[in-house]
N, C-alpha and C. Protein backbone atom coordinates (compact mmCIF):
# COMPACT_ATOMS: atom_id res chain seq x y z
N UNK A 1 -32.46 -43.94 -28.35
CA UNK A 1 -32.65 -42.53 -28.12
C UNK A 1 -31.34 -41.82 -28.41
N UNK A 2 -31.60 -40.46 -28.59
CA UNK A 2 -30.32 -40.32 -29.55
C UNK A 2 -29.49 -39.43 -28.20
N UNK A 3 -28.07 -39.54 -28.36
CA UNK A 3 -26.98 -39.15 -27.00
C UNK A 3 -27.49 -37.73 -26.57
N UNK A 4 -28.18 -37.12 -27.47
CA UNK A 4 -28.76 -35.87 -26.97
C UNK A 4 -29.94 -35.29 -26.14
N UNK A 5 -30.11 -36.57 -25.74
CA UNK A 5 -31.92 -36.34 -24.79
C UNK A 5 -31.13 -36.84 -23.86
N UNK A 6 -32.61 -36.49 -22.60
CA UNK A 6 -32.30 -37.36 -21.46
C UNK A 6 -31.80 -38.32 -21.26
N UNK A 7 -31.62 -39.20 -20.45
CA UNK A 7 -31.35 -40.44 -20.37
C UNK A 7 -32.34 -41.19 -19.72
N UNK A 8 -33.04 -40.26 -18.84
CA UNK A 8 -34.56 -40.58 -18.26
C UNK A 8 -35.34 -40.19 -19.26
N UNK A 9 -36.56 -40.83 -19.49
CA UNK A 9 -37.67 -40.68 -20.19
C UNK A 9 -38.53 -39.31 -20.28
N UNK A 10 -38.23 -38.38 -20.52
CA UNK A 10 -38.69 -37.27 -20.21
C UNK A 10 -38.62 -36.27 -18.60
N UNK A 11 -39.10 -35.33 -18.76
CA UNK A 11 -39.32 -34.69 -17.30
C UNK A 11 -40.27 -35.36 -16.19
N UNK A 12 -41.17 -35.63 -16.38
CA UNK A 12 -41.55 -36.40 -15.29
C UNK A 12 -40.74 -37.46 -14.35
N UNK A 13 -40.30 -38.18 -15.43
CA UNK A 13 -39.08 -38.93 -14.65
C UNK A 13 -38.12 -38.03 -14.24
N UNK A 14 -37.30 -37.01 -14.66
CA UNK A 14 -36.53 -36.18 -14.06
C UNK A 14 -37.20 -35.42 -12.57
N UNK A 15 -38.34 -35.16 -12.81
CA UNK A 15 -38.51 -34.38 -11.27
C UNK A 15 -39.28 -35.77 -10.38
N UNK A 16 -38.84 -36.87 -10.45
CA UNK A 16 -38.89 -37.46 -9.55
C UNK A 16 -37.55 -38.47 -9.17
N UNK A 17 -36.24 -38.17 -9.30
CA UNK A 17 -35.50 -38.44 -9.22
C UNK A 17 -34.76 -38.14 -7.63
N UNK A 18 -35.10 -37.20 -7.18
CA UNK A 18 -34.75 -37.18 -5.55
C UNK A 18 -35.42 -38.45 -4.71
N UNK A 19 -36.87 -38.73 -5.82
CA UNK A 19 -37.12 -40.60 -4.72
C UNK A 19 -36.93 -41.81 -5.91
N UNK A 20 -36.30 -41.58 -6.82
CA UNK A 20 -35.89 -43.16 -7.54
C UNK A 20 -34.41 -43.29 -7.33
N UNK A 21 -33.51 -42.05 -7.24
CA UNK A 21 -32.08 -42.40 -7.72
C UNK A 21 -31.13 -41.85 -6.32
N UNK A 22 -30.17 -42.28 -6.06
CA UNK A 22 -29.11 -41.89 -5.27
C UNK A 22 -27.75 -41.28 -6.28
N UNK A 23 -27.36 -40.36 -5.31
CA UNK A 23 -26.41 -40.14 -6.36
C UNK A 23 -25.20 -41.09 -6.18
N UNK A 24 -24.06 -40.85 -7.24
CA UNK A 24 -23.31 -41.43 -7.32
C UNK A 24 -22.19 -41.27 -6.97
N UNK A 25 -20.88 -41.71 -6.82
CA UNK A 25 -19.48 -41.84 -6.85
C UNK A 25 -19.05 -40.30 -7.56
N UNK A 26 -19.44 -39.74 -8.11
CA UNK A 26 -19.23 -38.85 -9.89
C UNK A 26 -19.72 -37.67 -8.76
N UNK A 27 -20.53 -37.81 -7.59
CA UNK A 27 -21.03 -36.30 -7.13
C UNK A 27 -22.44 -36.20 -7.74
N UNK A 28 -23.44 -36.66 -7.90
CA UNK A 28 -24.45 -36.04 -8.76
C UNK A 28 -25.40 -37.57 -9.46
N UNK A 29 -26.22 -36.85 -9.88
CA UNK A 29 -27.08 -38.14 -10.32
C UNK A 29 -26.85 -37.98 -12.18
N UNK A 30 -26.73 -38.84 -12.76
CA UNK A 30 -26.22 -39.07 -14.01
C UNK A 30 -28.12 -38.29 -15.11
N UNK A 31 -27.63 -37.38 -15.96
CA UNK A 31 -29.52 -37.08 -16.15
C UNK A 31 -29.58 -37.02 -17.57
N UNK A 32 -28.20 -36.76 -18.23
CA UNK A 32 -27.83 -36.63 -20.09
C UNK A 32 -26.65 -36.69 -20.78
N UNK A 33 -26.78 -37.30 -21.38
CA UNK A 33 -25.30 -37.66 -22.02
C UNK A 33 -25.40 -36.43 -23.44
N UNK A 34 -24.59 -35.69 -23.78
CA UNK A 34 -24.80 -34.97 -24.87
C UNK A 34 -23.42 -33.84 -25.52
N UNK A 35 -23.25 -32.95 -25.93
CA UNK A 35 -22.14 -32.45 -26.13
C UNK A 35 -21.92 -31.26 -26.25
N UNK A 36 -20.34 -30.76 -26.49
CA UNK A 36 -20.10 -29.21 -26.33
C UNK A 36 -20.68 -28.58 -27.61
N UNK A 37 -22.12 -27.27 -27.65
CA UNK A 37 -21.91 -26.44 -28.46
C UNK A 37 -21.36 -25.29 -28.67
N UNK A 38 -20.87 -24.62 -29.81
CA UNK A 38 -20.88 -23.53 -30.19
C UNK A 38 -19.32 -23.41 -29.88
N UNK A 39 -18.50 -24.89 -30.05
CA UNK A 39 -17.12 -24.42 -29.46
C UNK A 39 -16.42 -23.47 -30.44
N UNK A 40 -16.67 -23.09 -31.40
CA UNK A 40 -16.36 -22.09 -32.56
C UNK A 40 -15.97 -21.17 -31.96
N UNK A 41 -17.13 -20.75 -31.04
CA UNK A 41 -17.18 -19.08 -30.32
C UNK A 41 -15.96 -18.93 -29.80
N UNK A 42 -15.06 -20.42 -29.18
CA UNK A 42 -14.21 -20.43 -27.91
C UNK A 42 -12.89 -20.58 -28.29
N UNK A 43 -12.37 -20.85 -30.07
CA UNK A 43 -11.34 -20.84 -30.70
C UNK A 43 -10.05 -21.70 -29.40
N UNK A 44 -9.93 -20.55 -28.87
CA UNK A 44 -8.36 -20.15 -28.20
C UNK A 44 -8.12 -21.20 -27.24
N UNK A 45 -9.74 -22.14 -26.79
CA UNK A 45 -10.05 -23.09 -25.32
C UNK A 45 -9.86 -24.28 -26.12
N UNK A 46 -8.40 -25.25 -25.45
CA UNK A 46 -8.34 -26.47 -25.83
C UNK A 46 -9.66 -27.47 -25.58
N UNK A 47 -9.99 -28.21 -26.02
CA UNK A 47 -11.14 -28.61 -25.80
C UNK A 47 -10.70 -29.86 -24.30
N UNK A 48 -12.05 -30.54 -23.67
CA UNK A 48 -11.38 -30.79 -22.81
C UNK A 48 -10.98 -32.15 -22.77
N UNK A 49 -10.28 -32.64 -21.90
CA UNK A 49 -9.71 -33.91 -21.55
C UNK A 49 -10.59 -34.95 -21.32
N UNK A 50 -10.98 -36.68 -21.56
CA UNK A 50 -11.63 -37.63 -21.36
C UNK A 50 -11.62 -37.32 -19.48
N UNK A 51 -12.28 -37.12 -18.82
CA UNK A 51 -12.56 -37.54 -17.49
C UNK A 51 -12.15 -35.98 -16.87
N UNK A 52 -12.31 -35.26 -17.74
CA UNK A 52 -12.00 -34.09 -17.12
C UNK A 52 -13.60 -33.40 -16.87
N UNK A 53 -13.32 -33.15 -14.84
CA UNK A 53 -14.97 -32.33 -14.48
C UNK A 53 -14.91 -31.23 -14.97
N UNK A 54 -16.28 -30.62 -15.37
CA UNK A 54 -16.39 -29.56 -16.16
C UNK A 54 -17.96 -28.40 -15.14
N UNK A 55 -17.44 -27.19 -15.26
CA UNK A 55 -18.60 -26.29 -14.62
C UNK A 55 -19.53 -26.27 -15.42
N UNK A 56 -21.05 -26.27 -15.07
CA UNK A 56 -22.06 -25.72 -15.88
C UNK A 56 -23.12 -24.53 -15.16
N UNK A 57 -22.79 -23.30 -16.09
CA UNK A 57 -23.24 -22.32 -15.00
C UNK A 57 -24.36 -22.00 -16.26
N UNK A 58 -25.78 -21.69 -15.47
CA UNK A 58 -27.01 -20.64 -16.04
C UNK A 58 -26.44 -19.71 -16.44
N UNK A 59 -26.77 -19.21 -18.20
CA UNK A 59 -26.39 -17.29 -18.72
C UNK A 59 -27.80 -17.19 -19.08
N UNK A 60 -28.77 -16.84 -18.27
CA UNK A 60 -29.94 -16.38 -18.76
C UNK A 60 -29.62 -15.21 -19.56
N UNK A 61 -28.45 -14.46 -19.56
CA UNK A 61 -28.43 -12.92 -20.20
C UNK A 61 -27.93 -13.45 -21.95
N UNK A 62 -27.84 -14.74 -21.95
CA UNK A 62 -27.87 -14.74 -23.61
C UNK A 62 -29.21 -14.53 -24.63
N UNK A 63 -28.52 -13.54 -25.12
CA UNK A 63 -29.31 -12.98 -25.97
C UNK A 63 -30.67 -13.89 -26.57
N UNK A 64 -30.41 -14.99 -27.66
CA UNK A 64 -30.76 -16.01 -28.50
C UNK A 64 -31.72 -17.21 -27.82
N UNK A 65 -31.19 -17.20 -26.46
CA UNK A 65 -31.41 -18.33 -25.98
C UNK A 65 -31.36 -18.38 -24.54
N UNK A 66 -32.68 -17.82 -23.56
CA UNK A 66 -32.22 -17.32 -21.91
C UNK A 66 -32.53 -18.79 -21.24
N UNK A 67 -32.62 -19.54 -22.08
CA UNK A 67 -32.41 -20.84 -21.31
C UNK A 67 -30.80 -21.65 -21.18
N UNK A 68 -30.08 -20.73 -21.89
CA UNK A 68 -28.45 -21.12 -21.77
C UNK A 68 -27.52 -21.87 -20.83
N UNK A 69 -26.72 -23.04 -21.06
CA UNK A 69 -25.92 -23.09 -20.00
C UNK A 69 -24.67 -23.33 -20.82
N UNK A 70 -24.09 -23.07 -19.84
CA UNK A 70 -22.39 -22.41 -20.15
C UNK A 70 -21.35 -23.47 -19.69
N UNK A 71 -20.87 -24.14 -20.84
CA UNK A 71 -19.39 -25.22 -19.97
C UNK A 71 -18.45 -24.52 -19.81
N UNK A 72 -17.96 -24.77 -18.90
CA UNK A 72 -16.55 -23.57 -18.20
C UNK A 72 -15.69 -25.10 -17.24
N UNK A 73 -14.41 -24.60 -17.82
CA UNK A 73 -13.12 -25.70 -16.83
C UNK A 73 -13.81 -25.27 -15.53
N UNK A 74 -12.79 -25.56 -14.53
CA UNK A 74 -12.58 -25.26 -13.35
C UNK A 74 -12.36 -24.20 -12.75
N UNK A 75 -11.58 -23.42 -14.03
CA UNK A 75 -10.51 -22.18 -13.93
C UNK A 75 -11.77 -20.87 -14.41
N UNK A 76 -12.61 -21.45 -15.06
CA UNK A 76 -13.37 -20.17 -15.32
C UNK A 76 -13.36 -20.41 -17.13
N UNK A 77 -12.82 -20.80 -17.54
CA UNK A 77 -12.33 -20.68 -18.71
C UNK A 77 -13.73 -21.42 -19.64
N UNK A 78 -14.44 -20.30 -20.75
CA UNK A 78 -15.66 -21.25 -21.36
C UNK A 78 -15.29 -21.55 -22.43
N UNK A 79 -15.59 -22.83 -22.53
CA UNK A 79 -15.59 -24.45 -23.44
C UNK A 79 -16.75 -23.97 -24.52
N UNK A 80 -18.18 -23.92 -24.45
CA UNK A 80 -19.01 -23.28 -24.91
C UNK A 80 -20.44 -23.82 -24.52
N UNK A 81 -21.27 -24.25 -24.67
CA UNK A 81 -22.74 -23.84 -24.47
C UNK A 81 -23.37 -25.49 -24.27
N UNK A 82 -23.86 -26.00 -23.63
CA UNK A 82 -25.11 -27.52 -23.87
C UNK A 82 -26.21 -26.76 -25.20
N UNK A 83 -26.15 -27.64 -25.68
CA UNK A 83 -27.37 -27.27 -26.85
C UNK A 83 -28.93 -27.29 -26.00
N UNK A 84 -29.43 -26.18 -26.72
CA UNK A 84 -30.22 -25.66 -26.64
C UNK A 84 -31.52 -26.82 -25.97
N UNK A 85 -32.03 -27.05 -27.16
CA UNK A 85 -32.97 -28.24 -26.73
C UNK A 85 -32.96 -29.12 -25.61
N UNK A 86 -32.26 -30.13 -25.60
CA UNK A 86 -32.01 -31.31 -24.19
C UNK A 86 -31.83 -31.08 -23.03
N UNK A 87 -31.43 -29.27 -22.99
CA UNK A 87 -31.57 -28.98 -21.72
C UNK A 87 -32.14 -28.13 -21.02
N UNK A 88 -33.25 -27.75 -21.68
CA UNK A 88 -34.00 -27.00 -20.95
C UNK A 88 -35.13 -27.55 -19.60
N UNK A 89 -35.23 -28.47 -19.09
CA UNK A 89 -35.79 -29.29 -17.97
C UNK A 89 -34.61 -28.81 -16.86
N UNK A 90 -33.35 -28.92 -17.52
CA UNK A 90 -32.39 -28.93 -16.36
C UNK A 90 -31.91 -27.53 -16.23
N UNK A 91 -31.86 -26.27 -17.10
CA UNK A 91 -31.83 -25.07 -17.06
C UNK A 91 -32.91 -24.42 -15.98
N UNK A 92 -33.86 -25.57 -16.35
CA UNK A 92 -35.05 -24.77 -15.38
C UNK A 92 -34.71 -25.25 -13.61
N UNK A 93 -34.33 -26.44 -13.96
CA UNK A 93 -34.11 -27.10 -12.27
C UNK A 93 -32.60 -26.45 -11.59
N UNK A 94 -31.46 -25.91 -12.53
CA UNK A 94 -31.10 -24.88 -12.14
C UNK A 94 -31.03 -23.37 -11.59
N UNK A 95 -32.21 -22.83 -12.43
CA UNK A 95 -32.48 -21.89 -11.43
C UNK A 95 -33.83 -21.78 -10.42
N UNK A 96 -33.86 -23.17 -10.23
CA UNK A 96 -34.98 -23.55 -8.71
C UNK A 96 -33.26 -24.13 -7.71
N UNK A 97 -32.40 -23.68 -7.54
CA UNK A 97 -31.02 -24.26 -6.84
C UNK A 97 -30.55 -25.40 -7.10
N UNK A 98 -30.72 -26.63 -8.66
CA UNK A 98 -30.14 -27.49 -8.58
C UNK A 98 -28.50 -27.15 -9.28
N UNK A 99 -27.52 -28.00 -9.04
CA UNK A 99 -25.97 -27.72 -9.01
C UNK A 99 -26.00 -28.95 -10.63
N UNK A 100 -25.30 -28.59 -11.22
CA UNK A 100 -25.13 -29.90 -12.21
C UNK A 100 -23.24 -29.63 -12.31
N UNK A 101 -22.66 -30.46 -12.83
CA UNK A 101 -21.54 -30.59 -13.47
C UNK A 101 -21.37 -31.50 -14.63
N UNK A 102 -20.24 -31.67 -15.26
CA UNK A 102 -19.91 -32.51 -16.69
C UNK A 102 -18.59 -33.16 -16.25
N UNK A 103 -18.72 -34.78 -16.96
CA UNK A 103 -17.66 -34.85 -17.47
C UNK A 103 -17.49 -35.53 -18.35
N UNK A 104 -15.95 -34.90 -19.07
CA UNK A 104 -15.55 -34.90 -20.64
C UNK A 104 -15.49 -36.69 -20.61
N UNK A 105 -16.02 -36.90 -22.27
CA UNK A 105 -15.86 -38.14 -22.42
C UNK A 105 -15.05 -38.24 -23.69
N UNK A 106 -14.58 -39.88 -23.84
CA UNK A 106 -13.88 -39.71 -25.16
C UNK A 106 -14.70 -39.26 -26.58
N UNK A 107 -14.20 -38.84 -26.99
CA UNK A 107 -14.54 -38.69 -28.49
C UNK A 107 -15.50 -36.80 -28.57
N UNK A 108 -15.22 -36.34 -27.40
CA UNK A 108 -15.98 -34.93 -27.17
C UNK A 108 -17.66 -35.18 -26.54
N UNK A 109 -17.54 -36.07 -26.20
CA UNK A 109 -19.20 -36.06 -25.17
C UNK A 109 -19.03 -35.68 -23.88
N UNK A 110 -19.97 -34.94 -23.72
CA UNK A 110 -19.98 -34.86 -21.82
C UNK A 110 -21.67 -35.83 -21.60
N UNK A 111 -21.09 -36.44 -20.07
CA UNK A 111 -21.67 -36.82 -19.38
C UNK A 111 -22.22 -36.18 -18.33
N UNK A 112 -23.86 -35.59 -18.01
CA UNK A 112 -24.60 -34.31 -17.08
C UNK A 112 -24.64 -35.01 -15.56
N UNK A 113 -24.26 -34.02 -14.33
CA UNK A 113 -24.40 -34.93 -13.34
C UNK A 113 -25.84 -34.24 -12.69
N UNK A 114 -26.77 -33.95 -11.94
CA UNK A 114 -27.57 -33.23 -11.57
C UNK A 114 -26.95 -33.29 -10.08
N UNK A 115 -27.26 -32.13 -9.15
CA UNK A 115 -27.24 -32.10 -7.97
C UNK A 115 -28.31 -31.55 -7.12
N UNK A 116 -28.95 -32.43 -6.49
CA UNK A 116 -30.59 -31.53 -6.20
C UNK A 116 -30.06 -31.16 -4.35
N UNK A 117 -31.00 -30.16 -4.31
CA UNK A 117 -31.11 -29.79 -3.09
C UNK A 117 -31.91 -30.55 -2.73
N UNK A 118 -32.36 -29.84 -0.90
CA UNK A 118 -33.14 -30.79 -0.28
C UNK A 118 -34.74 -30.66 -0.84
N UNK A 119 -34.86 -29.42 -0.82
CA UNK A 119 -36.06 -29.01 -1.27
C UNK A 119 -35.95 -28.31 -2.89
N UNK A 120 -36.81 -28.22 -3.81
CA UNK A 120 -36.94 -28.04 -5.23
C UNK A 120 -37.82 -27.57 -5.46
């Protein structure tokens, strides 16, 4: 399967992950391995460090694409966008209150963490 899908077998397996998986060490349950788009937009933003945690915040107000999520450091600072496709299951489980974060891997991959609430 290619680094850009789930890592679970589709959504079904994703919304049943509060009773198959515990989270991990990392903060979060591991849900896609995949990478930074659109870093073009972000010129001026060093890209980030192997093991460096990364924010992923909902921009429903993008224009193109209101399923958007946004990589941002720590500091606020945006990296640029998860592609479109692979994440829209988790765009959506974001704005039902799930928390996700990234982190940078070698060679420019991020690794997705999910963070579910109690209820979804």
């Amino acid at each position: 399967m290619d680094r850009r899908h789930l890592l679970l077998a589709g959504g079904g397996a994703l919304a049943a992950l509060p009773l198959a998986a515990a989270p991990r060490a990392t903060g979060g349950i591991p849900v896609l391995e995949t990478y930074i788009a659109s870093r073009d937009r972000f010129p001026a933003a060093p890209p980030p460090r192997p093991g460096e945690r990364l924010r992923l915040r909902r921009d429903p107000a993008r224009g193109f694409d209101p399923r958007s999520v946004r990589v941002e450091r720590a500091s606020g600072e945006a990296l640029g966008y998860l592609p479109g496709q692979p994440v829209q299951i988790l765009a959506a489980l974001m704005d039902r209150g799930a928390e996700a974060h990234a982190l940078a891997e070698e060679g420019g991959g991020l690794r997705i963490y999910l963070h579910l609430p109690q209820a979804i």
